[in-house]
C-alpha atoms as a PDB file:
ATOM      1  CA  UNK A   1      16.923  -3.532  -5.165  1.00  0.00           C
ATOM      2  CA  UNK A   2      18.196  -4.736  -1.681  1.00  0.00           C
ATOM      3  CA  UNK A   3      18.472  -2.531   1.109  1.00  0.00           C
ATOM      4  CA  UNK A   4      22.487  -2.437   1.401  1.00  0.00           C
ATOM      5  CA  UNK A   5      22.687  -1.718  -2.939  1.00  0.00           C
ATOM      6  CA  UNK A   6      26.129   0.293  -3.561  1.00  0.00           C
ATOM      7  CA  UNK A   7      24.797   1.419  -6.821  1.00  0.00           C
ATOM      8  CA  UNK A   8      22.743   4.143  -4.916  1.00  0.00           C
ATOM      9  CA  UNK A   9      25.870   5.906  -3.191  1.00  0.00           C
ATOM     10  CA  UNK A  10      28.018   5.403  -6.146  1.00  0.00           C
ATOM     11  CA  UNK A  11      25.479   7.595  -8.626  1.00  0.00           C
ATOM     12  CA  UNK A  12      24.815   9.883  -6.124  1.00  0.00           C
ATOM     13  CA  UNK A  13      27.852  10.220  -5.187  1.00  0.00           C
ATOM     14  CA  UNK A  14      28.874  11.111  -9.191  1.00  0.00           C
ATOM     15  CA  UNK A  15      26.008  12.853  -9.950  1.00  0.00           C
ATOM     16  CA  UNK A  16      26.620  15.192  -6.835  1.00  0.00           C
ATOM     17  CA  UNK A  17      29.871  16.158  -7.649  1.00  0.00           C
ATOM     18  CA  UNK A  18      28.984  16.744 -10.888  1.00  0.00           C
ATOM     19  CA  UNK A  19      26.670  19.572 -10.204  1.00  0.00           C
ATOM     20  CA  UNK A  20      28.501  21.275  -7.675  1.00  0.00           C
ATOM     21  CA  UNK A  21      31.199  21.842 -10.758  1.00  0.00           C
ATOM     22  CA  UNK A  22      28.626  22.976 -12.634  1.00  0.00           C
ATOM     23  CA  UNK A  23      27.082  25.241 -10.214  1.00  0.00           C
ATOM     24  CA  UNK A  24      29.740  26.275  -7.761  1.00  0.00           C
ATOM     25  CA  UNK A  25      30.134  29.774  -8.833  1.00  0.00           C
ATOM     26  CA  UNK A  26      26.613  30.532  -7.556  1.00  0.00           C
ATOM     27  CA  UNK A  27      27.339  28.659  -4.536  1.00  0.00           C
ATOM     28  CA  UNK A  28      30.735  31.156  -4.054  1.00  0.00           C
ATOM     29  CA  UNK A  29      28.596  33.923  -4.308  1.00  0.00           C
ATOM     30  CA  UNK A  30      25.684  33.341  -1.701  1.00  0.00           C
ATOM     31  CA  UNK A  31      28.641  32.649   0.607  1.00  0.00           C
ATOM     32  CA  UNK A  32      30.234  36.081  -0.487  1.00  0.00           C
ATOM     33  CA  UNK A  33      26.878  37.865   0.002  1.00  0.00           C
ATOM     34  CA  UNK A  34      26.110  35.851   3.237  1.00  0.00           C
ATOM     35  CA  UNK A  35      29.419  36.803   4.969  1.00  0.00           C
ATOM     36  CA  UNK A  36      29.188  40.661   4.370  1.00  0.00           C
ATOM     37  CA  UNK A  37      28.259  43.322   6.402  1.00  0.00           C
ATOM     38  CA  UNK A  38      29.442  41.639   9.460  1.00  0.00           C
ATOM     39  CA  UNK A  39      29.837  44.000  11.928  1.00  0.00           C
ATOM     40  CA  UNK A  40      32.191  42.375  14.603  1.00  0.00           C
ATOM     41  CA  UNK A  41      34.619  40.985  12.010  1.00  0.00           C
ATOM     42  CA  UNK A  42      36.370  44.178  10.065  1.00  0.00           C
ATOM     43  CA  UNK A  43      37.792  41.532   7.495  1.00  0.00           C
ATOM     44  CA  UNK A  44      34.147  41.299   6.180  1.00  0.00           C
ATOM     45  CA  UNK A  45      32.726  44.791   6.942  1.00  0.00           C
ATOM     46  CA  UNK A  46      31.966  46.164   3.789  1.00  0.00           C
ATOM     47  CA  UNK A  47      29.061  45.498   1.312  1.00  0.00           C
ATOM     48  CA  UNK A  48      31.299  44.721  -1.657  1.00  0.00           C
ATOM     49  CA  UNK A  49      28.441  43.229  -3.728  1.00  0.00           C
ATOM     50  CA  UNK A  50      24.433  44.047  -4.153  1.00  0.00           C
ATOM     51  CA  UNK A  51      23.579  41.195  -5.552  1.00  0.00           C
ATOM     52  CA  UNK A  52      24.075  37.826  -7.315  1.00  0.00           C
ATOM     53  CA  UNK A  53      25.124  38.760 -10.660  1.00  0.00           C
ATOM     54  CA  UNK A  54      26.970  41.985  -9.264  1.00  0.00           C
ATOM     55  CA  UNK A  55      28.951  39.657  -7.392  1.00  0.00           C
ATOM     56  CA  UNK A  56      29.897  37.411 -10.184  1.00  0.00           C
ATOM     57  CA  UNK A  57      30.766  40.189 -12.687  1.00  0.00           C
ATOM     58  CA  UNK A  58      33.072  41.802  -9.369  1.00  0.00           C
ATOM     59  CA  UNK A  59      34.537  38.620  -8.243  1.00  0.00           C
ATOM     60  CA  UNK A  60      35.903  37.814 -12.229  1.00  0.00           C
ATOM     61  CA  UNK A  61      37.152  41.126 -12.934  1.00  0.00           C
ATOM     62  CA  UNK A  62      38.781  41.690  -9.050  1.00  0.00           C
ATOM     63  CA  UNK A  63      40.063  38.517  -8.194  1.00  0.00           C
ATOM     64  CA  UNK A  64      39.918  36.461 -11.546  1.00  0.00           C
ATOM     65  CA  UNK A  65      38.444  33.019 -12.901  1.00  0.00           C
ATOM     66  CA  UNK A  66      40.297  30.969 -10.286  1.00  0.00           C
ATOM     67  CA  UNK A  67      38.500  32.920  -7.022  1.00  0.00           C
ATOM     68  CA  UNK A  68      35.140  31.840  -8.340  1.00  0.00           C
ATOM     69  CA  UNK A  69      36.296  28.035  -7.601  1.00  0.00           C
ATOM     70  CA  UNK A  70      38.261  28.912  -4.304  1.00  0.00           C
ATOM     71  CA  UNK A  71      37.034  25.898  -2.362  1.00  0.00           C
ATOM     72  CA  UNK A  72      36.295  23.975  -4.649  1.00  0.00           C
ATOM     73  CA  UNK A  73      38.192  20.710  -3.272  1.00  0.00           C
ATOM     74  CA  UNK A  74      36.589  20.681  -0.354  1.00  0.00           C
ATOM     75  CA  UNK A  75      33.250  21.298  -2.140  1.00  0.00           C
ATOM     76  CA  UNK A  76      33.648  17.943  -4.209  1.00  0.00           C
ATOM     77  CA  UNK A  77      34.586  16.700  -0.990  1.00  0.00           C
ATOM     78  CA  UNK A  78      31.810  17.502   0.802  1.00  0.00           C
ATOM     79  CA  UNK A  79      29.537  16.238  -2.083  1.00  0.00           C
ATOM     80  CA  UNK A  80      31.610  12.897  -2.240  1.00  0.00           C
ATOM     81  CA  UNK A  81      30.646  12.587   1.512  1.00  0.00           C
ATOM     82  CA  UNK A  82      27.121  14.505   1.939  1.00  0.00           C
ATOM     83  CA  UNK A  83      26.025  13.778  -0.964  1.00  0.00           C
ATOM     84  CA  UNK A  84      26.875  10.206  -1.608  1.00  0.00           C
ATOM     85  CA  UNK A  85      25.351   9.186   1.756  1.00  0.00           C
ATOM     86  CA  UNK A  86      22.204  11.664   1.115  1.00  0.00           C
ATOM     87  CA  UNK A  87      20.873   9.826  -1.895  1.00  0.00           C
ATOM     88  CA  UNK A  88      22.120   6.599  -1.009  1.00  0.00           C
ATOM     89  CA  UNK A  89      20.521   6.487   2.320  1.00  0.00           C
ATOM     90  CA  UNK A  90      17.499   7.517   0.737  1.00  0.00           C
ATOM     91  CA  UNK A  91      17.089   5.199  -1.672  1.00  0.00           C
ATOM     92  CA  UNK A  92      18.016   2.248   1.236  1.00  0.00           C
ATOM     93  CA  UNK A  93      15.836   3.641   3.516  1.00  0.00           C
ATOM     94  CA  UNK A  94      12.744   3.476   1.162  1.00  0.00           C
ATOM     95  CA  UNK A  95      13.144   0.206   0.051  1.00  0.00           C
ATOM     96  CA  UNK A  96      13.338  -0.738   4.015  1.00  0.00           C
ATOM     97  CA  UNK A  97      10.108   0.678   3.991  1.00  0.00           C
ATOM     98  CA  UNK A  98       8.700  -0.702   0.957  1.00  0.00           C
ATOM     99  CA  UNK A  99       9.860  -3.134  -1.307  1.00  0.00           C
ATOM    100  CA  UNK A 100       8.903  -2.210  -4.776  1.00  0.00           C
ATOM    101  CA  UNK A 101       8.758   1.727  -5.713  1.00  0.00           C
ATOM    102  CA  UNK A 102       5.359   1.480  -7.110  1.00  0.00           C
ATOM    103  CA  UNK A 103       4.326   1.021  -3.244  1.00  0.00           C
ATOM    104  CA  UNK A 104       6.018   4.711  -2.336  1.00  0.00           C
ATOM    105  CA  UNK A 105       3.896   7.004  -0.702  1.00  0.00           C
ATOM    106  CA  UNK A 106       4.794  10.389  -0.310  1.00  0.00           C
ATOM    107  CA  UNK A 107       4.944  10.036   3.872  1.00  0.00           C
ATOM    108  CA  UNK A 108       7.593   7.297   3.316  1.00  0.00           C
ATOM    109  CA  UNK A 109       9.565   8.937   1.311  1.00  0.00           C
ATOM    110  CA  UNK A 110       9.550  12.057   3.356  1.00  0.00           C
ATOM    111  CA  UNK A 111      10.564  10.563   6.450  1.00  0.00           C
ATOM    112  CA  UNK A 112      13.540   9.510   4.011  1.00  0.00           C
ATOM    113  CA  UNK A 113      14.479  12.029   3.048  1.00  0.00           C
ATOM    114  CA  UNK A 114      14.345  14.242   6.178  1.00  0.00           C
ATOM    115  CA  UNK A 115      16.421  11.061   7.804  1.00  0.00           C
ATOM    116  CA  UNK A 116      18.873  11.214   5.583  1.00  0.00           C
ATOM    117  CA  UNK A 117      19.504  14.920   5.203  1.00  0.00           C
ATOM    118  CA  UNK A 118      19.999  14.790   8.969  1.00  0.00           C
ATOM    119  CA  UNK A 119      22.257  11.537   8.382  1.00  0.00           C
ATOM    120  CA  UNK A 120      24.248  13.356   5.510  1.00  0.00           C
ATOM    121  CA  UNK A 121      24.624  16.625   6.670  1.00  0.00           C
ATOM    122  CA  UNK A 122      25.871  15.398  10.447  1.00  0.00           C
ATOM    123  CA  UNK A 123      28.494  13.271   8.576  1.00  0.00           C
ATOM    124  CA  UNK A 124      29.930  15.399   6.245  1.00  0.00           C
ATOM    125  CA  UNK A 125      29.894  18.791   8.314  1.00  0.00           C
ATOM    126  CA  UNK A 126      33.755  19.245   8.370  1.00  0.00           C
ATOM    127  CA  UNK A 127      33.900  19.231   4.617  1.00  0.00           C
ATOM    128  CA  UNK A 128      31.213  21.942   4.676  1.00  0.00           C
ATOM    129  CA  UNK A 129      32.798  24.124   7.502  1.00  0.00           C
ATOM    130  CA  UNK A 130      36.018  23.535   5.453  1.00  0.00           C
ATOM    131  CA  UNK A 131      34.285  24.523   1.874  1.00  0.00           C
ATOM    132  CA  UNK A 132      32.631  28.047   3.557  1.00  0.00           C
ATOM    133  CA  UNK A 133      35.949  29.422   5.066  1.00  0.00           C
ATOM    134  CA  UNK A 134      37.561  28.862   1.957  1.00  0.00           C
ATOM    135  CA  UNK A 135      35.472  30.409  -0.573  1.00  0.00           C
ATOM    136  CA  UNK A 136      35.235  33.605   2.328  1.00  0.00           C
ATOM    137  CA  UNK A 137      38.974  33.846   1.768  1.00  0.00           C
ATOM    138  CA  UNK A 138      38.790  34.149  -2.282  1.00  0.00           C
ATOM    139  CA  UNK A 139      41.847  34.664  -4.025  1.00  0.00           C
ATOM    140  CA  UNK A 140      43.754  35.414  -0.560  1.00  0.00           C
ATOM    141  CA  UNK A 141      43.100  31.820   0.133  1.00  0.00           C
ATOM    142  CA  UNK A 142      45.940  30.632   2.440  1.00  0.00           C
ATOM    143  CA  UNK A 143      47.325  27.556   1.682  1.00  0.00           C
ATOM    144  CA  UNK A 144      45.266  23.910   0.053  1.00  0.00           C
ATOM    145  CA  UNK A 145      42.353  21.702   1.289  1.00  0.00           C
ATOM    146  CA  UNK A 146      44.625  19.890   4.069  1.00  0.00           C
ATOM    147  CA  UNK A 147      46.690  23.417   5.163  1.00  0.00           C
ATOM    148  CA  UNK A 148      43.335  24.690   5.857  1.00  0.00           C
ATOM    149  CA  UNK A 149      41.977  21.574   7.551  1.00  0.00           C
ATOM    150  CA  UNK A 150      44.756  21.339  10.058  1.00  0.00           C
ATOM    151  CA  UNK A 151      44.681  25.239  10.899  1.00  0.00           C
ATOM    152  CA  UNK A 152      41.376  24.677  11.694  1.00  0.00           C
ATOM    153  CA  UNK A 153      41.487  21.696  14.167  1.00  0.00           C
ATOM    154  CA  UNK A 154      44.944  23.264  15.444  1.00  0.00           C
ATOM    155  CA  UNK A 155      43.439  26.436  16.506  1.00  0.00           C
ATOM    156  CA  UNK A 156      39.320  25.293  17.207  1.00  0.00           C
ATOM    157  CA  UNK A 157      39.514  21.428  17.898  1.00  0.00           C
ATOM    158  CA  UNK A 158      37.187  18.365  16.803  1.00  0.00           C
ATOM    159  CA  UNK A 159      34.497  21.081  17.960  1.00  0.00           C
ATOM    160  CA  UNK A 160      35.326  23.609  15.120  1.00  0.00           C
ATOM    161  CA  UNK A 161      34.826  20.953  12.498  1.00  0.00           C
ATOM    162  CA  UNK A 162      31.663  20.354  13.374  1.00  0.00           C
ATOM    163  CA  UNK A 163      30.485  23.823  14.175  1.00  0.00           C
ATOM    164  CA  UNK A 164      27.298  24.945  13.269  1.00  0.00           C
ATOM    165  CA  UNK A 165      26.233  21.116  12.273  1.00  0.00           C
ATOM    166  CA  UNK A 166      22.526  20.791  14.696  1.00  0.00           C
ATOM    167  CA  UNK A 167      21.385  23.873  12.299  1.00  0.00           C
ATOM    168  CA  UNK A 168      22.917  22.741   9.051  1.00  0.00           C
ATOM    169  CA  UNK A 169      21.075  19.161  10.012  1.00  0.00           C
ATOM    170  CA  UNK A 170      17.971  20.684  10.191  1.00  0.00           C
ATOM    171  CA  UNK A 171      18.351  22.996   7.219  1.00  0.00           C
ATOM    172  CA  UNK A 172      19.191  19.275   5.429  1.00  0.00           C
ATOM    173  CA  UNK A 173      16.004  17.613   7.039  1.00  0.00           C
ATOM    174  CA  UNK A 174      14.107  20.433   5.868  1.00  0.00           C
ATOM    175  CA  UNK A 175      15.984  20.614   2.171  1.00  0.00           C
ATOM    176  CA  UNK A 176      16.267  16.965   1.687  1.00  0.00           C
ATOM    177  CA  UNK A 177      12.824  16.123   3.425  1.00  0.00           C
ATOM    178  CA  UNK A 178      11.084  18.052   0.503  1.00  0.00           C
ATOM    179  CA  UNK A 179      13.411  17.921  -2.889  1.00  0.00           C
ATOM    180  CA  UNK A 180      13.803  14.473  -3.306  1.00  0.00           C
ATOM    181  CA  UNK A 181      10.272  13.285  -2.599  1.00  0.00           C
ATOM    182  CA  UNK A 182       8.986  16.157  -4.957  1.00  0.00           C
ATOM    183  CA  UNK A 183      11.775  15.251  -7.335  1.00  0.00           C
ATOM    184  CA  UNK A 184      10.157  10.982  -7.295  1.00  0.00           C
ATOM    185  CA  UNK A 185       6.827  12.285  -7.338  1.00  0.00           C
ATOM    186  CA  UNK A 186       7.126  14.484  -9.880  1.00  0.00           C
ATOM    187  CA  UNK A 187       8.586  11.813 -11.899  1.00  0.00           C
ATOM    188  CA  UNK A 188       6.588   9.485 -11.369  1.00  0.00           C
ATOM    189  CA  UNK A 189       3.252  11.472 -12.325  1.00  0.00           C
ATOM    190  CA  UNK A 190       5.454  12.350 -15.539  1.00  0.00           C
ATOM    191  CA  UNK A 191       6.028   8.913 -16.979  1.00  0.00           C
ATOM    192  CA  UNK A 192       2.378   7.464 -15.843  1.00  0.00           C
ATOM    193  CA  UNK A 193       0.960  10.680 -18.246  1.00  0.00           C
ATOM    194  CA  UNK A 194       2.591   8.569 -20.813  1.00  0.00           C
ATOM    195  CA  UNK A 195       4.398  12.007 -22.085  1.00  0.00           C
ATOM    196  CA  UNK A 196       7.808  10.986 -21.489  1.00  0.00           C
ATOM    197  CA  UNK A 197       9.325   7.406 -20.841  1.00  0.00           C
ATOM    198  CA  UNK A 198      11.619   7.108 -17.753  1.00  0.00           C
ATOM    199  CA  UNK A 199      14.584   8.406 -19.662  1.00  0.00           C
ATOM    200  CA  UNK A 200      17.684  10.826 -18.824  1.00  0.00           C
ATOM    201  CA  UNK A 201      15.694  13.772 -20.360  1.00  0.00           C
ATOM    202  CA  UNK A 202      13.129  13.063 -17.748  1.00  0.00           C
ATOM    203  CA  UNK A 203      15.195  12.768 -14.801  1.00  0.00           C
ATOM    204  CA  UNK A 204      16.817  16.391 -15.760  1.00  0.00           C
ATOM    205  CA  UNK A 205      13.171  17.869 -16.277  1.00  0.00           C
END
């Protein structure tokens, strides 16, 4: 596979968003449960929720179905960006590296993956900004994707798009850097048992 393959960014890309539909719920939550208890901001004062599931069960039954995917444009978003360029660049960068997979080693593909977290994660940090205020607001959410986008660099500038993005690069370096070369080796080690062929079942094991 050359360096510059599309094929990469386009399944990552798809694969990403895919997910974060399937899993955004959770994702709404550990916002919820980061965001409480703050005790400068009265909006977000009080512990509403002890816990994961408590938060779920609370959020449904307050706020509805629909408040459990409150941000979830910008979420595909940010997985059509982050996400797509994550994987993408990590598959490029390794065959820079080396040109046939069997010549991986689990340095290499370390270094790729903590380059392209940081890559990723710099890139796409407006869509994730944009995805965290918007599931904080829940079903008050005030106004779409775009309303929410412009308020933000109307009232904080180019700088409040990218706020927060030297720690959420190193939180991808650290993420990335470890769950997608545990993800190839563990694959790999898999299908040379001889237990299971490199098939779909084994890439979702």
């Amino acid at each position: 596979m050359s360096a510059l393959s599309w094929k990469p960014f386009l399944y990552g890309g798809l694969a990403s968003i895919t997910a974060e539909c399937g899993t955004f719920p959770i994702d709404l939550t550990k916002t919820r449960l980061q965001v409480q208890g703050q005790v400068n901001d009265a909006k977000y004062k009080e512990i509403r929720y002890r816990g994961m599931m408590h938060a779920l069960v609370r959020i449904f039954r307050e706020e509805g179905l629909k408040a459990l995917y409150s941000g979830i444009a910008p979420a595909m978003l940010r997985q059509a960006s982050y996400g797509t360029i994550k994987i993408g660049t990590y598959q490029s960068l390794k065959r820079m590296f080396v040109e046939h997979p069997e010549d991986e080693t689990l340095m290499i593909n370390v270094l790729c993956g903590i380059l392209s977290g940081v890559i990723s994660s710099s890139i796409a940090n407006p869509t994730d900004v944009l995805k965290i205020r918007m599931q904080a607001q829940g079903s008050v959410i005030q106004g779409g994707m775009m309303c929410n986008f412009i308020q933000i660099y109307q009232n904080e500038g180019t700088k409040g798009l990218w706020k927060g993005v030297s720690l959420t690069a190193q939180r991808a370096a650290l993420v990335v850097g470890v769950e997608l070369p545990v993800y190839d080796f563990t694959k790999k080690q898999i299908i040379m048992s001889g237990y299971m062929g490199d098939t779909v079942y084994t890439h979702f094991l």
